[in-house]
ModelCIF file with pLDDT and N, C-alpha, C, O atoms, coordinates in Angstrom:
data_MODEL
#
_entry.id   MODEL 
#
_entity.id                         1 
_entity.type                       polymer 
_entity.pdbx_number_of_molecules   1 
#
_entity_poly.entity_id                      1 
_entity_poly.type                           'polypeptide(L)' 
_entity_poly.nstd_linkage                   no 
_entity_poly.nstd_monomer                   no 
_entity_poly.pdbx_seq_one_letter_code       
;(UNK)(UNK)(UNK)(UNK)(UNK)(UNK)(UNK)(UNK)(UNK)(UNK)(UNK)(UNK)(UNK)(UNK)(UNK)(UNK)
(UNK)(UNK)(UNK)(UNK)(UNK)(UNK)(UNK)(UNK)(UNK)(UNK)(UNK)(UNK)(UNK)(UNK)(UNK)(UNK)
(UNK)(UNK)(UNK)(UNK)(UNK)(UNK)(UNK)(UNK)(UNK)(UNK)(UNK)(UNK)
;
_entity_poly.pdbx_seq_one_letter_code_can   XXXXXXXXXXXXXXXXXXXXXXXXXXXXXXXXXXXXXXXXXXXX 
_entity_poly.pdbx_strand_id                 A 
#
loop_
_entity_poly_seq.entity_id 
_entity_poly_seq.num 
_entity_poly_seq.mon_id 
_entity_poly_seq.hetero 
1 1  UNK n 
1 2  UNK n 
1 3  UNK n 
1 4  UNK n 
1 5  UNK n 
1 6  UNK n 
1 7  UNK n 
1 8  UNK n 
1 9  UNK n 
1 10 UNK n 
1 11 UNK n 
1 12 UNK n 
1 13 UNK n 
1 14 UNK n 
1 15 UNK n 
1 16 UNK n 
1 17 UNK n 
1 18 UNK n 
1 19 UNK n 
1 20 UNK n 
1 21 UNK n 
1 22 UNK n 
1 23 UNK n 
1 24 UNK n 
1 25 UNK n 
1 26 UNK n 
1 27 UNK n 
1 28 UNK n 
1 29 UNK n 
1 30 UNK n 
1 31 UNK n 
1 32 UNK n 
1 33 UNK n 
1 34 UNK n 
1 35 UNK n 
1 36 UNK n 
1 37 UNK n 
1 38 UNK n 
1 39 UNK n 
1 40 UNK n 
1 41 UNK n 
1 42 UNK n 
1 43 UNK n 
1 44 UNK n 
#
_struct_asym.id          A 
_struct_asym.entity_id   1 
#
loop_
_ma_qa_metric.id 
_ma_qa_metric.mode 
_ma_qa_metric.name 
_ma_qa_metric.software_group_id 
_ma_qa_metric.type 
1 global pLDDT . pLDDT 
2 local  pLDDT . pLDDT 
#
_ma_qa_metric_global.metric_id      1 
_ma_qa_metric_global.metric_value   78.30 
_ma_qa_metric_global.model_id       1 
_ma_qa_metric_global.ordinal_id     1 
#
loop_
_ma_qa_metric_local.label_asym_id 
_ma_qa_metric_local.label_comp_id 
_ma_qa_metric_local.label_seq_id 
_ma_qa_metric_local.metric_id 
_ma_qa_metric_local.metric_value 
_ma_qa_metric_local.model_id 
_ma_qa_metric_local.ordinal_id 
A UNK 1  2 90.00 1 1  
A UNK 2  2 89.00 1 2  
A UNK 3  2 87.00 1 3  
A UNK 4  2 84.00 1 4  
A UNK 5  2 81.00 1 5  
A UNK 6  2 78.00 1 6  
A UNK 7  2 72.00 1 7  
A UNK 8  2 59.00 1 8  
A UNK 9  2 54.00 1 9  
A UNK 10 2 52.00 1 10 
A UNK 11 2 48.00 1 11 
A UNK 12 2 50.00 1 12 
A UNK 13 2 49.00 1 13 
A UNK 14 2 58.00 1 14 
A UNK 15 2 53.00 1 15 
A UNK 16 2 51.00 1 16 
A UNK 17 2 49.00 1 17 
A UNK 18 2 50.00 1 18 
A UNK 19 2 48.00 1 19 
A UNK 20 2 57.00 1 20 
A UNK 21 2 63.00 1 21 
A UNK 22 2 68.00 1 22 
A UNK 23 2 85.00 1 23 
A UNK 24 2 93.00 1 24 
A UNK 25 2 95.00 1 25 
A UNK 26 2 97.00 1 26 
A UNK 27 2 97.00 1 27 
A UNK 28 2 97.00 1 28 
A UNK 29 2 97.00 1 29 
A UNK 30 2 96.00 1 30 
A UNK 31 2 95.00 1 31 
A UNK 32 2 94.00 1 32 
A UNK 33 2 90.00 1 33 
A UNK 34 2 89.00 1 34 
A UNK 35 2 90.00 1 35 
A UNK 36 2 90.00 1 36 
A UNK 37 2 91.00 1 37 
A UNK 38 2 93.00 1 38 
A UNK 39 2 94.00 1 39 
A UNK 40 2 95.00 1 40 
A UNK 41 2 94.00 1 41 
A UNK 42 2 95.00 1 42 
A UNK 43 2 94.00 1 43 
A UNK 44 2 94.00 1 44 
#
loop_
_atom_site.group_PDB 
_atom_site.id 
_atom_site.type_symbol 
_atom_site.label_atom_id 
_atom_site.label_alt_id 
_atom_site.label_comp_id 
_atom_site.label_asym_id 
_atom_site.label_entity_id 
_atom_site.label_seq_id 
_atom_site.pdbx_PDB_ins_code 
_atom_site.Cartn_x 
_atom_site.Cartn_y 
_atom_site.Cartn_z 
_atom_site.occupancy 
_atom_site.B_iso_or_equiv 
_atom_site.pdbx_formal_charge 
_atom_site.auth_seq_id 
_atom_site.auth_comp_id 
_atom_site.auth_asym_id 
_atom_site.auth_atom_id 
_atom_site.pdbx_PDB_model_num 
ATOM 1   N N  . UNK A 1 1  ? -18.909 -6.525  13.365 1.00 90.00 ? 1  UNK A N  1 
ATOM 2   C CA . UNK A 1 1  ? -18.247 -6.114  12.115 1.00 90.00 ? 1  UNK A CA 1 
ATOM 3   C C  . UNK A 1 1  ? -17.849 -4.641  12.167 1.00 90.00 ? 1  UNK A C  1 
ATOM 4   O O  . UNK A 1 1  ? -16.959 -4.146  11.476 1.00 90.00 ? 1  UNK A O  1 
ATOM 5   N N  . UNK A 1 2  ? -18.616 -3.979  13.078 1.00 89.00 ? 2  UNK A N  1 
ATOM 6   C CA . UNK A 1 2  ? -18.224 -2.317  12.869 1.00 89.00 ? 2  UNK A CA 1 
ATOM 7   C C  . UNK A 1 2  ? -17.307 -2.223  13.772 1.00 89.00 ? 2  UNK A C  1 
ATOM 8   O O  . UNK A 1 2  ? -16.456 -1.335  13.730 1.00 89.00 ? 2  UNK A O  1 
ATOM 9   N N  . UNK A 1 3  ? -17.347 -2.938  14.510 1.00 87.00 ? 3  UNK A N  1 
ATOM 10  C CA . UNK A 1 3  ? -15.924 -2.899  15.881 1.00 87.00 ? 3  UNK A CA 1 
ATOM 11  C C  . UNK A 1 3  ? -14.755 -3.599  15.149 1.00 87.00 ? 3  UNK A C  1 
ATOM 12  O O  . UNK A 1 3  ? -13.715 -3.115  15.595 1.00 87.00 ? 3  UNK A O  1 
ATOM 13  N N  . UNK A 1 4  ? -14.493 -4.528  14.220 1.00 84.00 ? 4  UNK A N  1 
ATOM 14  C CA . UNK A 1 4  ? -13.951 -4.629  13.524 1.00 84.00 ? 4  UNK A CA 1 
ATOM 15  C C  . UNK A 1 4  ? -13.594 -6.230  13.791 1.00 84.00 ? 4  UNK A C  1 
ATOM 16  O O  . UNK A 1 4  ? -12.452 -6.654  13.611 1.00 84.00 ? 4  UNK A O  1 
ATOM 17  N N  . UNK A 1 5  ? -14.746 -7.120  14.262 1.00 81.00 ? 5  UNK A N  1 
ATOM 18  C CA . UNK A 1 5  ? -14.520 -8.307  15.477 1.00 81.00 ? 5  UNK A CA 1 
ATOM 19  C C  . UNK A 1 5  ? -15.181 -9.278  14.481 1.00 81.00 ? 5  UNK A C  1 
ATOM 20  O O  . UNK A 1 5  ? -16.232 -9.038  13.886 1.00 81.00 ? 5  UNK A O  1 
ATOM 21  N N  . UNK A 1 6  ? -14.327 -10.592 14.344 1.00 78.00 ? 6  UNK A N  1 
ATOM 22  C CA . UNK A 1 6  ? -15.043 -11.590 13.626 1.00 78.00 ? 6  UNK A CA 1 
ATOM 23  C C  . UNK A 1 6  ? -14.645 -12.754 14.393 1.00 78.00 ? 6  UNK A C  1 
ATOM 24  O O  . UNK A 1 6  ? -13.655 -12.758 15.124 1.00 78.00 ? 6  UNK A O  1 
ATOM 25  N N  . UNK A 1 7  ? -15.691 -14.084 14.162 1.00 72.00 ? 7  UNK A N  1 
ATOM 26  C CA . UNK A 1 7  ? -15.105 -15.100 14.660 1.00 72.00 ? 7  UNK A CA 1 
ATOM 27  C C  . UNK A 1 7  ? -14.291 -16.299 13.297 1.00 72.00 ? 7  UNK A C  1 
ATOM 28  O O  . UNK A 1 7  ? -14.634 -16.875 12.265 1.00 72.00 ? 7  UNK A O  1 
ATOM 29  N N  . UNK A 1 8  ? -13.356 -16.176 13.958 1.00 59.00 ? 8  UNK A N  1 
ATOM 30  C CA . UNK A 1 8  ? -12.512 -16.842 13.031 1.00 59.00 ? 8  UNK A CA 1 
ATOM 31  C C  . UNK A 1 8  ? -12.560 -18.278 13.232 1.00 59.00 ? 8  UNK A C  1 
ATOM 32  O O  . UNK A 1 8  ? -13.052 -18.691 14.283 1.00 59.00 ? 8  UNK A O  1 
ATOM 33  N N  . UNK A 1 9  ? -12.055 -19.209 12.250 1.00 54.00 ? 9  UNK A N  1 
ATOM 34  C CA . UNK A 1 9  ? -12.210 -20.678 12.434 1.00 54.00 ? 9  UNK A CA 1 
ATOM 35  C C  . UNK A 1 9  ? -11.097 -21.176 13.198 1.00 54.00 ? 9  UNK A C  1 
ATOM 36  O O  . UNK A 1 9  ? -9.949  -20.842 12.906 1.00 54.00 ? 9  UNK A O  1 
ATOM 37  N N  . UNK A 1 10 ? -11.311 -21.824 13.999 1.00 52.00 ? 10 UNK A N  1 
ATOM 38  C CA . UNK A 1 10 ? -10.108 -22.642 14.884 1.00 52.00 ? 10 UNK A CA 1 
ATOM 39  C C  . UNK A 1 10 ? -9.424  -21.640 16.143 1.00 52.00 ? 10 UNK A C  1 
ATOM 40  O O  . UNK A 1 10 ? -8.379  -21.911 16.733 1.00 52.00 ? 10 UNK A O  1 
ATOM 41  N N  . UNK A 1 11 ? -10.217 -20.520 16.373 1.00 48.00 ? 11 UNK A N  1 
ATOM 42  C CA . UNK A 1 11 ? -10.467 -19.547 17.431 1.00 48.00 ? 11 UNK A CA 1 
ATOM 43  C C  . UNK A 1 11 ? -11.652 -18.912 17.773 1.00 48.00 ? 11 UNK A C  1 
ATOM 44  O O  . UNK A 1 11 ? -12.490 -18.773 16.881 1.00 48.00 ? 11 UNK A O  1 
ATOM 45  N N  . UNK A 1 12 ? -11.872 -18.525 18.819 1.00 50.00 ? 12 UNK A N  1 
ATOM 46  C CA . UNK A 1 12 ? -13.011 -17.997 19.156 1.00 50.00 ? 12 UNK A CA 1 
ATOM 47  C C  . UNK A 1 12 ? -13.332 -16.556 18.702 1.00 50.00 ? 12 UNK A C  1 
ATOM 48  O O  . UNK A 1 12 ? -14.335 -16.278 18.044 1.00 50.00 ? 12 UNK A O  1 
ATOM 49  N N  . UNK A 1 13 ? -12.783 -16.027 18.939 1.00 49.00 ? 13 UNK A N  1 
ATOM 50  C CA . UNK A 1 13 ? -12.561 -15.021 18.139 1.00 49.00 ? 13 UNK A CA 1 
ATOM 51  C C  . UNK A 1 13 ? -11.447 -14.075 17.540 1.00 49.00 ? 13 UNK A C  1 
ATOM 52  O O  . UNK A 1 13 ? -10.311 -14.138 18.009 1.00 49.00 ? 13 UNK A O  1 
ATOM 53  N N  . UNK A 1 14 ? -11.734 -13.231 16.551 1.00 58.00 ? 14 UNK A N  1 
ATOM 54  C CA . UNK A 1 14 ? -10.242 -12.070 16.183 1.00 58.00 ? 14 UNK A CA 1 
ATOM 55  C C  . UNK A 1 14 ? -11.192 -10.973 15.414 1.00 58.00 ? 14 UNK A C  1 
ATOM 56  O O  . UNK A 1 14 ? -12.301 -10.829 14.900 1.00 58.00 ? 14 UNK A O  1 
ATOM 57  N N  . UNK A 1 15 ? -9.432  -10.017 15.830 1.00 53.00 ? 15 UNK A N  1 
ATOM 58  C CA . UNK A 1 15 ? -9.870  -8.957  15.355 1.00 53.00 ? 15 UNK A CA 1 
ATOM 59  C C  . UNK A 1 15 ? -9.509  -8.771  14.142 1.00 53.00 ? 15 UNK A C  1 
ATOM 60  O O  . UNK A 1 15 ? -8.653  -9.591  13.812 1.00 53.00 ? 15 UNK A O  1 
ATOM 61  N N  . UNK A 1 16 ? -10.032 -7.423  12.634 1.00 51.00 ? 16 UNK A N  1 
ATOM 62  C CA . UNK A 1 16 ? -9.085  -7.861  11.574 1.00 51.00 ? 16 UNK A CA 1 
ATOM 63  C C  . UNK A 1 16 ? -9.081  -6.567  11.769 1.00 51.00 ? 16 UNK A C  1 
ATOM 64  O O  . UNK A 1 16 ? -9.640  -6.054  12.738 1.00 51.00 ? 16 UNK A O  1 
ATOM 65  N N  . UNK A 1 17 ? -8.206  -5.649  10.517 1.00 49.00 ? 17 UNK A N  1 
ATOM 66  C CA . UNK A 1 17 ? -7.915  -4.241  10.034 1.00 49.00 ? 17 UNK A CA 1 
ATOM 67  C C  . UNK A 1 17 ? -8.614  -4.114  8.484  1.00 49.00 ? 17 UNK A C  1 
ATOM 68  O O  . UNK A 1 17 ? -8.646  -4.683  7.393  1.00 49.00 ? 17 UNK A O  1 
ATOM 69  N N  . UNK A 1 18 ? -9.150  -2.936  9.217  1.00 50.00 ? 18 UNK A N  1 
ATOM 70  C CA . UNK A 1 18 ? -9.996  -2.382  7.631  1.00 50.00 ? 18 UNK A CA 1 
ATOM 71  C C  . UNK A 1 18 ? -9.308  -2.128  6.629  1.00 50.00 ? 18 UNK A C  1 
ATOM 72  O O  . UNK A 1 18 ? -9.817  -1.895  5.533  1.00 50.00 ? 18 UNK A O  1 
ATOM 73  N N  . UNK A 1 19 ? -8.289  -2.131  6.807  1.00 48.00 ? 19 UNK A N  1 
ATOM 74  C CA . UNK A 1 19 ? -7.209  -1.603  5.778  1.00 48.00 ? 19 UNK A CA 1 
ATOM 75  C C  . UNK A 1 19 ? -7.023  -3.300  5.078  1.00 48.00 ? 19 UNK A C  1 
ATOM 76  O O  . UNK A 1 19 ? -6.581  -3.427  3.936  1.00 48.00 ? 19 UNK A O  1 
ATOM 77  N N  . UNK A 1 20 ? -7.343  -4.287  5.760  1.00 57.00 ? 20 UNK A N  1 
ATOM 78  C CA . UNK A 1 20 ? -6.593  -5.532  5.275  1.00 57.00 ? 20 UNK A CA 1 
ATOM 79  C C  . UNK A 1 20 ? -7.368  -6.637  3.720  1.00 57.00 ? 20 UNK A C  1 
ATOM 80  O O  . UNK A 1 20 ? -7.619  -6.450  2.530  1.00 57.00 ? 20 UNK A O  1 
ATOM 81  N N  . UNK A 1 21 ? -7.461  -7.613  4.595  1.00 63.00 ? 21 UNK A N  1 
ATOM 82  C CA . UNK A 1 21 ? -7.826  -8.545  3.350  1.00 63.00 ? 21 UNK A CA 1 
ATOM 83  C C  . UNK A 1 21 ? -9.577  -8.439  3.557  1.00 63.00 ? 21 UNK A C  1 
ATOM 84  O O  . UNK A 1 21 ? -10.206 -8.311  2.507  1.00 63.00 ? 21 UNK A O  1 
ATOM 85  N N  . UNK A 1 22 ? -10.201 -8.475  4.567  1.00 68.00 ? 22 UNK A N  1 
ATOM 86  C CA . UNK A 1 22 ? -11.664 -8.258  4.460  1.00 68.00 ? 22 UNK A CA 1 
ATOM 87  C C  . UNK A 1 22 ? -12.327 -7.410  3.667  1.00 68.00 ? 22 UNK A C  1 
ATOM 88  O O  . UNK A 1 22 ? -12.924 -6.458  4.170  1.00 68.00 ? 22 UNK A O  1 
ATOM 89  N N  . UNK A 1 23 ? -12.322 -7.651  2.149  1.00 85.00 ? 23 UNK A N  1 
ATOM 90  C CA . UNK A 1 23 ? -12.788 -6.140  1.709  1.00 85.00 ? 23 UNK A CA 1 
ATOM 91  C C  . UNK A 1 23 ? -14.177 -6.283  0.651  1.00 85.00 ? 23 UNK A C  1 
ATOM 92  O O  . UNK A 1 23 ? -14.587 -5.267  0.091  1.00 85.00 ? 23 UNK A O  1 
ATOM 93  N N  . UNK A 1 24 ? -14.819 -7.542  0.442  1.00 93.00 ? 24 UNK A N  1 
ATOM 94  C CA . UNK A 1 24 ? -16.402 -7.990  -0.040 1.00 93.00 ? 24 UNK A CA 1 
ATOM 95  C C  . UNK A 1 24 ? -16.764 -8.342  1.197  1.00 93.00 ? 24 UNK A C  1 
ATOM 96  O O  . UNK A 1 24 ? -15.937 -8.778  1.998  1.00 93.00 ? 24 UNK A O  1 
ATOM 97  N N  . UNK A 1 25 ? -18.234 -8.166  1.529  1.00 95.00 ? 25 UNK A N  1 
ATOM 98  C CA . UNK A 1 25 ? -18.928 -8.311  2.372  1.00 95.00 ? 25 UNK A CA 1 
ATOM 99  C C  . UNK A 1 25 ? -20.088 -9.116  1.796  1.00 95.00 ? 25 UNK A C  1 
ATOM 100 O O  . UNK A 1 25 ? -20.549 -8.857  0.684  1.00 95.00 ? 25 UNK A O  1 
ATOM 101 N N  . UNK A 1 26 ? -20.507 -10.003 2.495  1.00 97.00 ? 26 UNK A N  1 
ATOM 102 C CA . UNK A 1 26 ? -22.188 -10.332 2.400  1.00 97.00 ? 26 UNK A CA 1 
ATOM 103 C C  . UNK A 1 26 ? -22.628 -10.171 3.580  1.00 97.00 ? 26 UNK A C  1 
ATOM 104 O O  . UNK A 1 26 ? -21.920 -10.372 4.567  1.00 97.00 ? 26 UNK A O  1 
ATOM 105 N N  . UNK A 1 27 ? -24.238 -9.669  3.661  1.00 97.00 ? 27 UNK A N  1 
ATOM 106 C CA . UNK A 1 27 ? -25.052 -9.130  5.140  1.00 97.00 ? 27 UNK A CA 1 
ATOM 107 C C  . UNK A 1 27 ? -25.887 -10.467 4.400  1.00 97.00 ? 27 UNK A C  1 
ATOM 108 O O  . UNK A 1 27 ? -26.039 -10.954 3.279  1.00 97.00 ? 27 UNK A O  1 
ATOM 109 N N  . UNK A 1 28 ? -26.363 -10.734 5.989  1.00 97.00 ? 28 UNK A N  1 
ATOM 110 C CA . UNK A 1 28 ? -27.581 -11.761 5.829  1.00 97.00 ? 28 UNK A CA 1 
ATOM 111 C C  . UNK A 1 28 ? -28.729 -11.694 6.405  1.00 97.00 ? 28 UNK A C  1 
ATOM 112 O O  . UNK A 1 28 ? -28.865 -10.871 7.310  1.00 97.00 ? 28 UNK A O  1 
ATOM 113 N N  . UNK A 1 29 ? -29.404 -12.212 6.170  1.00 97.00 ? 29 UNK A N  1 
ATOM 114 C CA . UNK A 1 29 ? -31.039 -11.717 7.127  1.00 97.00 ? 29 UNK A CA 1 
ATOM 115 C C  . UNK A 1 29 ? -31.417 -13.033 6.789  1.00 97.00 ? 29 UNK A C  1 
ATOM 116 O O  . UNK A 1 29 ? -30.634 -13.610 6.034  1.00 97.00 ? 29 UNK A O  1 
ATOM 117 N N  . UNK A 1 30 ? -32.673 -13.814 7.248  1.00 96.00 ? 30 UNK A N  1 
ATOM 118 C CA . UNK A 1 30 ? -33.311 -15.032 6.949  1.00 96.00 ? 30 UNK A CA 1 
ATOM 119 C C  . UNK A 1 30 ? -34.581 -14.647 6.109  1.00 96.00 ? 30 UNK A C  1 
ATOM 120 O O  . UNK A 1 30 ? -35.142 -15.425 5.338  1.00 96.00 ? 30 UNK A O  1 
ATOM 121 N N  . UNK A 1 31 ? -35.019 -13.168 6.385  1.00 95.00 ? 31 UNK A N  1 
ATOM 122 C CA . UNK A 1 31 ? -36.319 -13.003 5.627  1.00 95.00 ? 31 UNK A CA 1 
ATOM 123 C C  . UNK A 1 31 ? -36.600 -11.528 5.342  1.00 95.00 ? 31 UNK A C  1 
ATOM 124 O O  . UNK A 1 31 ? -36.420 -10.521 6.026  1.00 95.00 ? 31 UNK A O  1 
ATOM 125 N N  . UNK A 1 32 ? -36.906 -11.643 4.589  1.00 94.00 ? 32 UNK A N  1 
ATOM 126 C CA . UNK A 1 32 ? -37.800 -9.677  4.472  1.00 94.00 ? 32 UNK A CA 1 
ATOM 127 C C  . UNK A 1 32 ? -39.303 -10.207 4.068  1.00 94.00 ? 32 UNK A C  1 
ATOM 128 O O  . UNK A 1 32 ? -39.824 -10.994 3.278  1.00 94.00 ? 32 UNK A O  1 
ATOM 129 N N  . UNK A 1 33 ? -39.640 -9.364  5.015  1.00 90.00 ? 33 UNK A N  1 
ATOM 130 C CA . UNK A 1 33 ? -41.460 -8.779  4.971  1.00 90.00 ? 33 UNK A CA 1 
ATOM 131 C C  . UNK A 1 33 ? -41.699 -7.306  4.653  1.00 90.00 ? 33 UNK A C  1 
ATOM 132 O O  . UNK A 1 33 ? -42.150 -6.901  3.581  1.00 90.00 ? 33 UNK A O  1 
ATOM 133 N N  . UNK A 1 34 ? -41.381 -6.612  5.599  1.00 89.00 ? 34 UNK A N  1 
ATOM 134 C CA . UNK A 1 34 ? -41.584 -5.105  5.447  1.00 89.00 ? 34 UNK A CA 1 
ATOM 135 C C  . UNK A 1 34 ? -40.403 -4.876  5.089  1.00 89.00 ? 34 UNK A C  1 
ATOM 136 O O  . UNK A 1 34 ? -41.363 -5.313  4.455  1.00 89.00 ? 34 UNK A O  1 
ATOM 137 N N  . UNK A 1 35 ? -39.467 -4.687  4.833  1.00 90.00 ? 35 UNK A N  1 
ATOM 138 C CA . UNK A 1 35 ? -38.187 -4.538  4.290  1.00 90.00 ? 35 UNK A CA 1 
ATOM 139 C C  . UNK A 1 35 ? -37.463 -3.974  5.485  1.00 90.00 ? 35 UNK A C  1 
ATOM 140 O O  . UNK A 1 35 ? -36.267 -4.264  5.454  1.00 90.00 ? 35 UNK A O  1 
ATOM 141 N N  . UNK A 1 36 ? -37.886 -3.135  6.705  1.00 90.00 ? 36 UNK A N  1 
ATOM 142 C CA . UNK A 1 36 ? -37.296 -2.467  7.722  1.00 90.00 ? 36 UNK A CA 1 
ATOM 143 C C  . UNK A 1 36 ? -36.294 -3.179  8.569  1.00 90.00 ? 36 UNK A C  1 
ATOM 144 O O  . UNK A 1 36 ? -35.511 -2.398  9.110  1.00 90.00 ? 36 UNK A O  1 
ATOM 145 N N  . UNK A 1 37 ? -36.096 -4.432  8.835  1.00 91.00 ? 37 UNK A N  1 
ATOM 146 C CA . UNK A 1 37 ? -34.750 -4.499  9.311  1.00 91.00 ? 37 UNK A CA 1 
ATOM 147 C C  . UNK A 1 37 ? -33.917 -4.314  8.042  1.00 91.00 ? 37 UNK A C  1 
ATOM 148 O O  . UNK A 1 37 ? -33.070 -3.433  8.188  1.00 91.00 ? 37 UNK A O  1 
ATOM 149 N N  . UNK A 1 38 ? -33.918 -4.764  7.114  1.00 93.00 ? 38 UNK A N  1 
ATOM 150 C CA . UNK A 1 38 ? -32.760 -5.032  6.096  1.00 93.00 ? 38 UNK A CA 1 
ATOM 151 C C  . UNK A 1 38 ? -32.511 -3.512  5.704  1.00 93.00 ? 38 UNK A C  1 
ATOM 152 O O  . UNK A 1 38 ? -31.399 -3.308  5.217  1.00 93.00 ? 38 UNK A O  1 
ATOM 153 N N  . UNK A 1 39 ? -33.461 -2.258  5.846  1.00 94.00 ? 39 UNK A N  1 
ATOM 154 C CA . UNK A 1 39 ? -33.261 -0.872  5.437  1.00 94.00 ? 39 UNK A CA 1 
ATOM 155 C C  . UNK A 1 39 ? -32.540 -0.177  6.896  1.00 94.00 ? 39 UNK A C  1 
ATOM 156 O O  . UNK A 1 39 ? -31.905 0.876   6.955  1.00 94.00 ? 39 UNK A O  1 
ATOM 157 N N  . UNK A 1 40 ? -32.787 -0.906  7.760  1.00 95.00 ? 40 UNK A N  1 
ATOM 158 C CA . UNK A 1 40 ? -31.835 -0.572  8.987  1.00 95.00 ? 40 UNK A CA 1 
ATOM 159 C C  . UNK A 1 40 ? -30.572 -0.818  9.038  1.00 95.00 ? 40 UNK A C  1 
ATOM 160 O O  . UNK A 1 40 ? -29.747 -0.052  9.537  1.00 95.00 ? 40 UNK A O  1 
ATOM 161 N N  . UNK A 1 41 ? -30.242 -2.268  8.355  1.00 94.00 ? 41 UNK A N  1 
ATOM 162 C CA . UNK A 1 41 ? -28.697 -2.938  8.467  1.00 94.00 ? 41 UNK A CA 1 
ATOM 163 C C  . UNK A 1 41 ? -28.371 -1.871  7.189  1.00 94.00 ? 41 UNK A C  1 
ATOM 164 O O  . UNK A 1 41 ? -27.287 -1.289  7.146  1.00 94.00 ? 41 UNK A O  1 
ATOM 165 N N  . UNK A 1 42 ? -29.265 -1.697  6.296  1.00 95.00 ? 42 UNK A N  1 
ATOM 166 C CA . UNK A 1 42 ? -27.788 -0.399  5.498  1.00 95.00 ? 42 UNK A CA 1 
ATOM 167 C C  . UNK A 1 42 ? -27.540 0.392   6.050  1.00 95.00 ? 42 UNK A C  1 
ATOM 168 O O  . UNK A 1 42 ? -26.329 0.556   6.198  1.00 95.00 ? 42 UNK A O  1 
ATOM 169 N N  . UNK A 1 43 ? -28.739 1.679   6.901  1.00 94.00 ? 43 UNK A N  1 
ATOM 170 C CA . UNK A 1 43 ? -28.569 2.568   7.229  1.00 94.00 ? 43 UNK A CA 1 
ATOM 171 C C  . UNK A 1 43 ? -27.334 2.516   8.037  1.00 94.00 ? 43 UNK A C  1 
ATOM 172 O O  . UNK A 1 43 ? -26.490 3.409   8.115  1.00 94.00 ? 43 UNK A O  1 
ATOM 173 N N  . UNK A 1 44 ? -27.323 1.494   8.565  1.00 94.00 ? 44 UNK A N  1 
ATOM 174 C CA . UNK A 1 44 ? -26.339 1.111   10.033 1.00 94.00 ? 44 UNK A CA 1 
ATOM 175 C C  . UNK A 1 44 ? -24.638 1.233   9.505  1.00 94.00 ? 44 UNK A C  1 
ATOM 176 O O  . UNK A 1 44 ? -23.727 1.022   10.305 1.00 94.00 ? 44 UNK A O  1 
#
Protein backbone atom coordinates (compact mmCIF):
# COMPACT_ATOMS: atom_id res chain seq x y z
CA UNK A 1 0.00 0.00 0.00
CA UNK A 2 2.88 2.50 0.65
CA UNK A 3 4.49 1.57 -2.70
CA UNK A 4 1.28 2.28 -3.98
CA UNK A 5 0.67 -1.71 -5.16
CA UNK A 6 -2.67 -3.50 -4.81
CA UNK A 7 -3.97 -6.69 -6.05
CA UNK A 8 -6.73 -6.08 -8.16
CA UNK A 9 -9.56 -8.55 -9.17
CA UNK A 10 -9.19 -10.34 -12.48
CA UNK A 11 -5.28 -9.42 -12.36
CA UNK A 12 -2.57 -10.20 -10.37
CA UNK A 13 -1.64 -7.25 -9.63
CA UNK A 14 -1.76 -3.06 -10.18
CA UNK A 15 -0.59 -0.14 -9.40
CA UNK A 16 -3.00 2.90 -8.36
CA UNK A 17 -2.21 6.89 -7.89
CA UNK A 18 -2.61 8.59 -4.64
CA UNK A 19 -4.04 11.29 -6.20
CA UNK A 20 -6.91 8.84 -7.55
CA UNK A 21 -10.03 6.99 -6.47
CA UNK A 22 -8.35 5.00 -3.43
CA UNK A 23 -9.03 7.48 -0.83
CA UNK A 24 -10.91 5.39 2.58
CA UNK A 25 -8.80 2.86 3.81
CA UNK A 26 -9.46 -0.08 6.18
CA UNK A 27 -6.12 -1.76 7.96
CA UNK A 28 -6.76 -5.18 9.28
CA UNK A 29 -5.14 -7.28 11.85
CA UNK A 30 -6.91 -10.67 13.10
CA UNK A 31 -6.21 -9.78 16.79
CA UNK A 32 -4.85 -7.34 19.39
CA UNK A 33 -3.31 -8.48 22.67
CA UNK A 34 -0.70 -6.00 23.53
CA UNK A 35 -1.82 -3.53 21.11
CA UNK A 36 1.95 -3.28 19.52
CA UNK A 37 1.54 -4.51 16.13
CA UNK A 38 -1.62 -2.46 15.47
CA UNK A 39 0.47 0.79 17.22
CA UNK A 40 3.18 -0.12 14.66
CA UNK A 41 0.82 -0.30 11.48
CA UNK A 42 -0.11 3.47 12.47
CA UNK A 43 3.16 4.52 13.24
CA UNK A 44 4.09 3.00 9.81
Amino acid sequence: FINGHIYGAGVRSQFFDITGEHKKVLVVDDSIASGQAIQEAKKK
